[in-house]
Protein backbone atom coordinates (compact mmCIF):
# COMPACT_ATOMS: atom_id res chain seq x y z
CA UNK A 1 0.00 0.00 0.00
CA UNK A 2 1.83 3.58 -0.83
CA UNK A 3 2.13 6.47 1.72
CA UNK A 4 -0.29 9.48 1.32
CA UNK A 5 1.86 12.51 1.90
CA UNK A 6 0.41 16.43 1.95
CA UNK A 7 2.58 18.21 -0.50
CA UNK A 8 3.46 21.77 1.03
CA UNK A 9 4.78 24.14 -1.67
CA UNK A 10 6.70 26.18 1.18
CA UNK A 11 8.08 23.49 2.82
CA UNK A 12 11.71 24.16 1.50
CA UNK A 13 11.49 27.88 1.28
CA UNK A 14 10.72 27.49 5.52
CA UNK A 15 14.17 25.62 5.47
CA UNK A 16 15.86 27.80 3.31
CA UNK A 17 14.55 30.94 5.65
CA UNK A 18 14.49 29.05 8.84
CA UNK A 19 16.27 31.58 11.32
CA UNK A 20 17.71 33.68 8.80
CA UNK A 21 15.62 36.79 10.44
CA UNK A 22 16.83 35.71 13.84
CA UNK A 23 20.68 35.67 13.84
CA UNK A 24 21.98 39.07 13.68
CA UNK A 25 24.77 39.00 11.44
CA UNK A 26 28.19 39.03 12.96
CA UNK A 27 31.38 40.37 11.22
CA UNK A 28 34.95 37.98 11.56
CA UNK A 29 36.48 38.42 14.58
CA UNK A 30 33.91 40.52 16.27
CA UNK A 31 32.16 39.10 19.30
CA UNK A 32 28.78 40.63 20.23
CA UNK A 33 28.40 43.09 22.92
CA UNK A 34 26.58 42.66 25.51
CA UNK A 35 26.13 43.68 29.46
CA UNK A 36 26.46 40.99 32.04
CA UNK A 37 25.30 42.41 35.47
CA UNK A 38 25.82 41.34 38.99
CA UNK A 39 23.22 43.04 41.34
CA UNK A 40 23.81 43.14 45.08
CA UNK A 41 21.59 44.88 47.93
CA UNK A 42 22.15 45.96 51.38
CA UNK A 43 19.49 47.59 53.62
CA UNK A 44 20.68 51.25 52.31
CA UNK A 45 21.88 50.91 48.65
CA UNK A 46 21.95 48.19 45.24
CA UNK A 47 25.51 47.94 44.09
CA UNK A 48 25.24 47.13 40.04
CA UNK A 49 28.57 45.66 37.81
CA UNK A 50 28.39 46.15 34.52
CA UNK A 51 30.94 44.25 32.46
CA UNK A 52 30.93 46.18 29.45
CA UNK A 53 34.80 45.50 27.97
CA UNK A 54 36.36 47.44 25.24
CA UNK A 55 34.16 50.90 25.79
CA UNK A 56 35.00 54.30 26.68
CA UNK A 57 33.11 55.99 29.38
CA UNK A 58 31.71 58.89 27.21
CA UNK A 59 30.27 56.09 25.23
CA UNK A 60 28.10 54.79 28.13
CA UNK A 61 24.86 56.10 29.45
CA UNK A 62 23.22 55.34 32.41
CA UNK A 63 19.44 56.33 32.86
CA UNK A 64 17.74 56.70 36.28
CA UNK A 65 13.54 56.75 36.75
CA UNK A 66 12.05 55.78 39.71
CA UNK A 67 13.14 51.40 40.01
CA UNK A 68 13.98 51.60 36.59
CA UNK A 69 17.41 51.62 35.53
CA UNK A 70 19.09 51.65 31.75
CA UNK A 71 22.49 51.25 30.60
CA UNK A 72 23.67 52.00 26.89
CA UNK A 73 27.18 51.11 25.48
CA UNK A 74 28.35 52.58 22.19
CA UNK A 75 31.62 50.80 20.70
CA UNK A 76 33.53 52.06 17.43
CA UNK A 77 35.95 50.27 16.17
CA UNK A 78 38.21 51.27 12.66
CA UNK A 79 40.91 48.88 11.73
CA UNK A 80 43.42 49.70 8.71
CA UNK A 81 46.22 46.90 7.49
CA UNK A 82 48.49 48.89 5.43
CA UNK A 83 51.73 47.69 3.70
CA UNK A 84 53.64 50.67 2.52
CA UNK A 85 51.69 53.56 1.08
CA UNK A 86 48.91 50.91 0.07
CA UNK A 87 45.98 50.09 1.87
CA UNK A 88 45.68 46.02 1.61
CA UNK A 89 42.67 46.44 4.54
CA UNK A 90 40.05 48.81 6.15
CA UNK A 91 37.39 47.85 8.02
CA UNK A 92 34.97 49.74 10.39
CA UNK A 93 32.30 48.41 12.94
CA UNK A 94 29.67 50.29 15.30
CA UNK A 95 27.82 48.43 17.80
CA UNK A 96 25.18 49.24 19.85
CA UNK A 97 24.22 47.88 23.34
CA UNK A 98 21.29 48.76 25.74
CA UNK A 99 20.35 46.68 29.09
CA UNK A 100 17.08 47.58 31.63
CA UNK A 101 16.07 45.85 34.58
CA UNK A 102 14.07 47.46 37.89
CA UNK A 103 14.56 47.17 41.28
CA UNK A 104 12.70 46.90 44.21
CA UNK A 105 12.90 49.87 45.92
CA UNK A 106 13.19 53.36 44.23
CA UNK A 107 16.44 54.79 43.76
CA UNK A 108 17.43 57.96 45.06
CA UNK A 109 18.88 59.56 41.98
CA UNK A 110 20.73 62.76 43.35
CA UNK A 111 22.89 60.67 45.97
CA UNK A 112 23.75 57.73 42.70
CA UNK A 113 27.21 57.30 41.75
CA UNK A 114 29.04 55.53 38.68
CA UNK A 115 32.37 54.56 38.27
CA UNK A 116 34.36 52.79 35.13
CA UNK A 117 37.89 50.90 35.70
CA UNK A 118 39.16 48.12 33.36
CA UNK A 119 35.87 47.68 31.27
CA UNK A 120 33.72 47.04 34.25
CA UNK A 121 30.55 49.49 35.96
CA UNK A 122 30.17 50.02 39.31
CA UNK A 123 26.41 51.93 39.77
CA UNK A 124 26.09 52.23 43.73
CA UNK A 125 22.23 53.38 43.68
CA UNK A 126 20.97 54.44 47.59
CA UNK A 127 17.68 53.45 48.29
CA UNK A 128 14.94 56.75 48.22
CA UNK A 129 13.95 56.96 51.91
CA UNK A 130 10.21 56.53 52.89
CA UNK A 131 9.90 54.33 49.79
CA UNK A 132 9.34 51.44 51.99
CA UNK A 133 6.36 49.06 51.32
CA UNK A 134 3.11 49.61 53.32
CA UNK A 135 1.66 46.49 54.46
CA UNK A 136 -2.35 47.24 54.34
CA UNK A 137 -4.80 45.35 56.78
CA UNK A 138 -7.49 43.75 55.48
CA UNK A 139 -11.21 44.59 56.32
């Protein structure tokens, strides 16, 4: 007795496409950026590391609202091979790297500091006073 099969006109294109619009496309030798974070509390402040290798400071940005905090990491990178007066190699890359994540309590934003040694972040956030949680009794 022979098989019945469905024939699916789009059944190779889905192969040929399959995560083609997922993977962003990496260049040789470039790894992709991103921002690994360690986040520690105590009872008055959240001390955030950021690694974010290979970035100069004026490239980073670091957004405060409320529990909500953003980092943003620009890198630019131009590499030129030359041999002589010719130019056997240029090549240029720009990446772009953003990272959000809240907190419990809000953070005071006035009293927050940032510092950047040796490709790492160090956010110490204090905690806004009075922002502590009100437990409600129920009627």
């Amino acid at each position: 007795m022979a098989n019945i099969t469905r024939y699916d006109p789009f059944g190779e294109l889905d192969d040929f496409f399959k995560g083609f619009f997922v993977r962003p496309v990496a260049f040789e030798g470039e790894q992709q950026m991103q921002i690994k974070l360690d986040v520690k509390e105590n009872d008055n402040a959240y001390t955030v590391h950021a690694d974010i290798p290979g970035v100069k400071k004026e490239d980073i940005h670091v957004t405060i609202e409320g529990n909500l905090v953003s980092i943003s990491a620009e890198k630019k990178v131009e590499k030129e091979e030359k041999e002589g007066e010719k130019v056997l190699r240029s090549e240029r890359y720009v990446g772009k790297v953003a990272r959000s994540f809240s907190l419990a309590s809000d953070v005071d934003e006035s009293k927050a500091q940032a510092k950047y040694t040796d490709g790492v972040l160090e956010l110490t956030l204090p905690k806004k006073a009075g922002s502590a949680s009100k437990k409600l009794a129920i009627q």
